[in-house]
PDB file of N, CA and C in Angstrom:
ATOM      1  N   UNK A   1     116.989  52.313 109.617  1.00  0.00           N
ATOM      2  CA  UNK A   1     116.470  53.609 109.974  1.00  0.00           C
ATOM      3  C   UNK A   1     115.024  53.720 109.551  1.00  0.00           C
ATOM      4  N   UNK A   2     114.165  54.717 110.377  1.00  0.00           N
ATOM      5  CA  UNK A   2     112.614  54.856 109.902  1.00  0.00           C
ATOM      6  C   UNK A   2     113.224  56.115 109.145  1.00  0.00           C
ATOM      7  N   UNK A   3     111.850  56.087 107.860  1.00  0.00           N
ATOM      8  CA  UNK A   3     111.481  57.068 107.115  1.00  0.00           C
ATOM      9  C   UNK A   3     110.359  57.815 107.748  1.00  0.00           C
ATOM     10  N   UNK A   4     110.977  59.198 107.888  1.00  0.00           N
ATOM     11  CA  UNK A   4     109.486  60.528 108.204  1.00  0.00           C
ATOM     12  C   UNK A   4     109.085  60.808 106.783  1.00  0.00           C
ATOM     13  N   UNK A   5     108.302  60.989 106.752  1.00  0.00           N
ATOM     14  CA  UNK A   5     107.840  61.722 106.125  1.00  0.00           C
ATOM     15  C   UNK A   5     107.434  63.320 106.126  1.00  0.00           C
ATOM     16  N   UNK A   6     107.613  63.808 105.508  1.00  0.00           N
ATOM     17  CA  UNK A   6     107.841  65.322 105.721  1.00  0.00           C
ATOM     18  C   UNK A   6     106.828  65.824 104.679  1.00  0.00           C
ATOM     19  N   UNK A   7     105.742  66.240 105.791  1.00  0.00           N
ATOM     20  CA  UNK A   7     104.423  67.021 105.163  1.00  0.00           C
ATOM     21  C   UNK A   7     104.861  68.773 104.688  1.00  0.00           C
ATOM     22  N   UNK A   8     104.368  68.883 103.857  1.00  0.00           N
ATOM     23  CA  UNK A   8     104.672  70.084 103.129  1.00  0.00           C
ATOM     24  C   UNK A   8     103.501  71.642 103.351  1.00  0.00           C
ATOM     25  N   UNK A   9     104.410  72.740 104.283  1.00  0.00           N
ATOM     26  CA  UNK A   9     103.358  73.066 104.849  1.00  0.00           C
ATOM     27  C   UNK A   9     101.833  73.522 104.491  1.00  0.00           C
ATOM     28  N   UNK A  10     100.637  73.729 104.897  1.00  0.00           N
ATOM     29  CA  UNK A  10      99.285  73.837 103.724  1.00  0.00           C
ATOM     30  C   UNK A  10      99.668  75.687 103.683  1.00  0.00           C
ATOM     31  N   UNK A  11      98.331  75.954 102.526  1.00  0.00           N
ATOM     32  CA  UNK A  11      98.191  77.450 102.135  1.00  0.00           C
ATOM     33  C   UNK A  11      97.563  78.181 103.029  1.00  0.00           C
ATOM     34  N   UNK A  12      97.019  77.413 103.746  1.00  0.00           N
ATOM     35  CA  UNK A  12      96.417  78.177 105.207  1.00  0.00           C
ATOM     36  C   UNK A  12      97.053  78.419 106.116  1.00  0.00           C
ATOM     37  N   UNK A  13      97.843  77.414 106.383  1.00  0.00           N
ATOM     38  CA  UNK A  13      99.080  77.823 107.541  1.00  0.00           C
ATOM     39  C   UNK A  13      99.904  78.920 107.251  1.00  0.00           C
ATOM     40  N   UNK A  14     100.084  78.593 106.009  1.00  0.00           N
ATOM     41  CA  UNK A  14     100.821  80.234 105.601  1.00  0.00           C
ATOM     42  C   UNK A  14     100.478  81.784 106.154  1.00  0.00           C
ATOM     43  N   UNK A  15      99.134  81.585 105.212  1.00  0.00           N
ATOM     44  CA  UNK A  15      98.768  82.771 105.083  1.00  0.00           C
ATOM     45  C   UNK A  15      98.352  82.983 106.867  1.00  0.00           C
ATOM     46  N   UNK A  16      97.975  82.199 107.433  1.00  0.00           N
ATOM     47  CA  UNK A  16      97.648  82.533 109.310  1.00  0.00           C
ATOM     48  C   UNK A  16      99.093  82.760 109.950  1.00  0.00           C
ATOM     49  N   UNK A  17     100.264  82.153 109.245  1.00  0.00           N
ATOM     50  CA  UNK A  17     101.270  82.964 110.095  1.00  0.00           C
ATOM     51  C   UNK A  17     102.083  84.204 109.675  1.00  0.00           C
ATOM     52  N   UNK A  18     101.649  84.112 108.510  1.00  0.00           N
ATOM     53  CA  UNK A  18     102.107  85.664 107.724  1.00  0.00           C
ATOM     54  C   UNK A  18     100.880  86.635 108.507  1.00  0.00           C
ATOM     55  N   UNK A  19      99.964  86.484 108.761  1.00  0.00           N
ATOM     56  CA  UNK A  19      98.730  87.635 108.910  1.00  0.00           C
ATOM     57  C   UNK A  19      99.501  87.774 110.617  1.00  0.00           C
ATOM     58  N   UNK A  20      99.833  86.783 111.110  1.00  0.00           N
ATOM     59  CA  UNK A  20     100.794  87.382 112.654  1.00  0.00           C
ATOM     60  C   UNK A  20     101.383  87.789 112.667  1.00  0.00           C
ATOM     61  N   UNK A  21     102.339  87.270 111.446  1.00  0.00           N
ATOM     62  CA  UNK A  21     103.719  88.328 111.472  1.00  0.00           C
ATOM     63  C   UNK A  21     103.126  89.610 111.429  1.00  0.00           C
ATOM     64  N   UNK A  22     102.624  89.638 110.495  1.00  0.00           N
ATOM     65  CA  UNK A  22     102.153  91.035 110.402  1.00  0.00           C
ATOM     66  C   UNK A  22     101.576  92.164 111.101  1.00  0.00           C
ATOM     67  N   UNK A  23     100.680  91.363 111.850  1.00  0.00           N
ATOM     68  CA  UNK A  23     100.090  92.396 113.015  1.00  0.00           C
ATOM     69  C   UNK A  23     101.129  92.510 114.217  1.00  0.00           C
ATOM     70  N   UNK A  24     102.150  91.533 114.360  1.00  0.00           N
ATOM     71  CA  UNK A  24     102.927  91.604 114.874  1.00  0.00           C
ATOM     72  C   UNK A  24     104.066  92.903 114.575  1.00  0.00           C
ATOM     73  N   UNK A  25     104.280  92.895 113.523  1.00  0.00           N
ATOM     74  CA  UNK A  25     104.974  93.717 113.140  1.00  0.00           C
ATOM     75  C   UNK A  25     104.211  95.347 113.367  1.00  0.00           C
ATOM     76  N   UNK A  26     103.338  95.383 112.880  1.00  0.00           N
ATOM     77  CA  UNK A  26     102.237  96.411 113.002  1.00  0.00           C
ATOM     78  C   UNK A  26     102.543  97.121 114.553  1.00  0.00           C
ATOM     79  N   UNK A  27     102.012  96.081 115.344  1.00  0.00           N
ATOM     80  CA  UNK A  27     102.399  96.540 116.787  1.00  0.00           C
ATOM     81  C   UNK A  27     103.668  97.258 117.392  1.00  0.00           C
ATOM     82  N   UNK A  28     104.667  96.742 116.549  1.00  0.00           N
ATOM     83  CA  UNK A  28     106.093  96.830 117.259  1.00  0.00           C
ATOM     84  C   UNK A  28     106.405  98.120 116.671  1.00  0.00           C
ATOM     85  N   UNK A  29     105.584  98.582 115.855  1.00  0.00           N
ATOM     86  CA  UNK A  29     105.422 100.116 114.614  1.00  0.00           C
ATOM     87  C   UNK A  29     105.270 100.903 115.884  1.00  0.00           C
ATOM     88  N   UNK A  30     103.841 100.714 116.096  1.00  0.00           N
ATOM     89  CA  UNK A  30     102.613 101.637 116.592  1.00  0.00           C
ATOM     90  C   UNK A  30     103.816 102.019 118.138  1.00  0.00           C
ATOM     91  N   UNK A  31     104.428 100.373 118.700  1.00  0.00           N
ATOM     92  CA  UNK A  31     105.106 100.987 120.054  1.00  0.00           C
ATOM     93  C   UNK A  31     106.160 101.868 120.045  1.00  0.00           C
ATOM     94  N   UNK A  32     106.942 101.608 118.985  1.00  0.00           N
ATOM     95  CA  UNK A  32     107.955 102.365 118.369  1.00  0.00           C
ATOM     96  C   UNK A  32     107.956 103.760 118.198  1.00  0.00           C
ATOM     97  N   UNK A  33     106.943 103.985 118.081  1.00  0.00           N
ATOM     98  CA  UNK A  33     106.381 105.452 117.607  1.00  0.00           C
ATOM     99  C   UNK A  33     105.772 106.317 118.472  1.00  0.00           C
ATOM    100  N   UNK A  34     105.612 105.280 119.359  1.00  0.00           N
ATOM    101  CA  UNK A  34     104.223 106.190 120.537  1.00  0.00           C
ATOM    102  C   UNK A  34     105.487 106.978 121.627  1.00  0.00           C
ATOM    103  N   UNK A  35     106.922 106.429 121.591  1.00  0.00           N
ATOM    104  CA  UNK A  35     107.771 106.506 122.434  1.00  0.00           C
ATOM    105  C   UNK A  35     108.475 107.218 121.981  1.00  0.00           C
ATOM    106  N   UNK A  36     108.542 108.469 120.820  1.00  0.00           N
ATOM    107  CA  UNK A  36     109.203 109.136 120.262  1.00  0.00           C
ATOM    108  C   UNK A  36     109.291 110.454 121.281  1.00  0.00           C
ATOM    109  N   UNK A  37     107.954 111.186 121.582  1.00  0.00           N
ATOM    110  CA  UNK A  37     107.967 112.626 122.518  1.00  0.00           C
ATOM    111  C   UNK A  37     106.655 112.831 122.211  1.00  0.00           C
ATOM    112  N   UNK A  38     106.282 114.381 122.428  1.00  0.00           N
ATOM    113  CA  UNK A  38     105.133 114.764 122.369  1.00  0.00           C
ATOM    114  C   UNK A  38     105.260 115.790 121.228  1.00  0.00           C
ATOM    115  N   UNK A  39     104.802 116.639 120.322  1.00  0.00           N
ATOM    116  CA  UNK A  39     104.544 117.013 119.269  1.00  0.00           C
ATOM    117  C   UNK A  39     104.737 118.619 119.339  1.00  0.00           C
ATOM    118  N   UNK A  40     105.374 119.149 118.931  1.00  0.00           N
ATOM    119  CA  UNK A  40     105.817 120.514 119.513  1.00  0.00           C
ATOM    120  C   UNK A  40     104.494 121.326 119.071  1.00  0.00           C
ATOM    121  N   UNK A  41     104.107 122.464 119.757  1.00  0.00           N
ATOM    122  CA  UNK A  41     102.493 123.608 119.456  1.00  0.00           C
ATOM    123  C   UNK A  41     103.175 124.460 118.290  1.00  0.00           C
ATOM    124  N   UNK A  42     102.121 124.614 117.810  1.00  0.00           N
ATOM    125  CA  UNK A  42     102.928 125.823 116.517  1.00  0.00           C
ATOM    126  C   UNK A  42     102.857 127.065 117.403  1.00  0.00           C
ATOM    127  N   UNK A  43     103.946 127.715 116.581  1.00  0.00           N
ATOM    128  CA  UNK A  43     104.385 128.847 116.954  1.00  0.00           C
ATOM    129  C   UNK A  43     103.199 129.659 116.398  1.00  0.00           C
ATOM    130  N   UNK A  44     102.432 130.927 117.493  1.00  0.00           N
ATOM    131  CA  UNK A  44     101.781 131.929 116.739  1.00  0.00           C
ATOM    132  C   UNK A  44     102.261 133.143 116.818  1.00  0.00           C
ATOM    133  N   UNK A  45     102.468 133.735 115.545  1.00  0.00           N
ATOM    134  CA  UNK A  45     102.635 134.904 115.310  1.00  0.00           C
ATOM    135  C   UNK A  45     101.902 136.105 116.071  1.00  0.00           C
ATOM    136  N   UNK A  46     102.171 137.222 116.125  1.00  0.00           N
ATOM    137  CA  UNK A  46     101.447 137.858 116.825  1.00  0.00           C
ATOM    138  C   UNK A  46     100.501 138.462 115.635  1.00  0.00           C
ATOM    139  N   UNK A  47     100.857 138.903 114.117  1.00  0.00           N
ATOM    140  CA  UNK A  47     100.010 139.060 112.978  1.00  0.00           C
ATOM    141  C   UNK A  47      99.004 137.902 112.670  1.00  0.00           C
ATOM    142  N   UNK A  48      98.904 137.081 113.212  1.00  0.00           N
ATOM    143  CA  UNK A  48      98.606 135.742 112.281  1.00  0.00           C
ATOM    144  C   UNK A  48      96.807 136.047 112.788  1.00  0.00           C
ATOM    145  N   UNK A  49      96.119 136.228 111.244  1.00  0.00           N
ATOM    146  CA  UNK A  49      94.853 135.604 111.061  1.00  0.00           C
ATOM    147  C   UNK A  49      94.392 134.801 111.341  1.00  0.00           C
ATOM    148  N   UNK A  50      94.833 133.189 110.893  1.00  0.00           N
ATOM    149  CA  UNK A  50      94.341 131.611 110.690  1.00  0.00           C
ATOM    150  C   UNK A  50      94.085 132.104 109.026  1.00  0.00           C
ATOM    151  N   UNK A  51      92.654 131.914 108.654  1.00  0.00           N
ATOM    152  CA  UNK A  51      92.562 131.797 107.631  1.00  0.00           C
ATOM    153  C   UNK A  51      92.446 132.492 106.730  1.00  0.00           C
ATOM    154  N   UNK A  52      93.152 132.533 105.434  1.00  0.00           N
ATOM    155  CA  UNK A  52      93.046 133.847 104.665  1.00  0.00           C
ATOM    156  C   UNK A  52      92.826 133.198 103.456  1.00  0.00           C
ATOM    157  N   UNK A  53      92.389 134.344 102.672  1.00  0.00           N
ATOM    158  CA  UNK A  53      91.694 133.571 101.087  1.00  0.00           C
ATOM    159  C   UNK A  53      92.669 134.425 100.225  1.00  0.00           C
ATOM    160  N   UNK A  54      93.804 133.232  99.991  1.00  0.00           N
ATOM    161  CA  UNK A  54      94.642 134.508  99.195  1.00  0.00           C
ATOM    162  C   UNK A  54      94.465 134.007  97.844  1.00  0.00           C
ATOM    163  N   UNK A  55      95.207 134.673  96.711  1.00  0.00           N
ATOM    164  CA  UNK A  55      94.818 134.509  95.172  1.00  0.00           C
ATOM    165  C   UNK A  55      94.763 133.526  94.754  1.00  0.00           C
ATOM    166  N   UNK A  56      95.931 132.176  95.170  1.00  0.00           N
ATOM    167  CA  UNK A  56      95.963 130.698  94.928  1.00  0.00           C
ATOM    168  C   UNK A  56      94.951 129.737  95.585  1.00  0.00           C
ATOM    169  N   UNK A  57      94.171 130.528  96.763  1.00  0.00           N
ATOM    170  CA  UNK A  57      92.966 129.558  97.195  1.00  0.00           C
ATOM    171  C   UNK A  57      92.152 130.236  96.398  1.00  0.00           C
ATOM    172  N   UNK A  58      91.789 131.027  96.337  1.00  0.00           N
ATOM    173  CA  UNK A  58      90.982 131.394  95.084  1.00  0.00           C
ATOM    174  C   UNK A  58      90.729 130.767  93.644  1.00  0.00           C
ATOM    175  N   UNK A  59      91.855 130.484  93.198  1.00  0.00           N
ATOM    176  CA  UNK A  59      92.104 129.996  91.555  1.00  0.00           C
ATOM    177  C   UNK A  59      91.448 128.772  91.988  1.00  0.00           C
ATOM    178  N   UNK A  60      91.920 128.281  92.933  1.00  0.00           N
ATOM    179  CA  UNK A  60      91.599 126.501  93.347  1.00  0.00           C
ATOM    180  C   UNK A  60      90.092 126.637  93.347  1.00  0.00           C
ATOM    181  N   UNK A  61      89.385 127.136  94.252  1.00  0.00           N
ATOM    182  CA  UNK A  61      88.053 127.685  94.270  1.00  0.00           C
ATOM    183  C   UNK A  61      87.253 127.658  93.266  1.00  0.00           C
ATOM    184  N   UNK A  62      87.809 128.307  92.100  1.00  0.00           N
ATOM    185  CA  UNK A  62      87.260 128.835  90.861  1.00  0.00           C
ATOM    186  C   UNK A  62      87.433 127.458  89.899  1.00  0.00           C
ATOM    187  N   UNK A  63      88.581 126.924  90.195  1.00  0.00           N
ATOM    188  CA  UNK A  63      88.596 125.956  89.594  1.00  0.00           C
ATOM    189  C   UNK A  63      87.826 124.389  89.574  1.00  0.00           C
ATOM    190  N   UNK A  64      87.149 124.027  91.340  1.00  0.00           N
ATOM    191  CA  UNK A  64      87.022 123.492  91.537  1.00  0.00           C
ATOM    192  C   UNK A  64      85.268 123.689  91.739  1.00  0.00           C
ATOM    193  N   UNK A  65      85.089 124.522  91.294  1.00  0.00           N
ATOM    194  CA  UNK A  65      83.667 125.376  91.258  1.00  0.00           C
ATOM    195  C   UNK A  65      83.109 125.069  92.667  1.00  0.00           C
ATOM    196  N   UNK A  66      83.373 125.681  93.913  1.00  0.00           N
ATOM    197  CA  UNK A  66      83.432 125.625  94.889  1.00  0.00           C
ATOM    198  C   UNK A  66      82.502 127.261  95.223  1.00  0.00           C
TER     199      UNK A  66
END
């Protein structure tokens, strides 16, 4: 019988097929996700301001010397 020899794979090969997996994986995220629906509108109140400066944005304010 012949002997192979069996090269042991390098640190570069590694790391270049881990960085595919990866973006690979990445991708199969991003498609995964894009195919969920569309994002429901918030509901507006018919009272609703937007922005109000109530006592706890305030403290933050004060605190953050803003």
């Amino acid at each position: 019988m012949k002997q192979v020899d069996v090269k042991s794979p390098s640190r570069r090969d590694f790391f270049r097929k881990a960085g595919i997996g990866a973006g690979a994986l990445g991708a199969t995220a991003v498609t995964l996700a894009a195919g969920r629906g569309e994002a429901a509108e918030p509901v507006k109140s018919p009272n609703a301001a937007g922005y109000r400066e109530t006592d706890h944005v305030k403290k933050y304010y004060e605190l953050a010397k803003f």
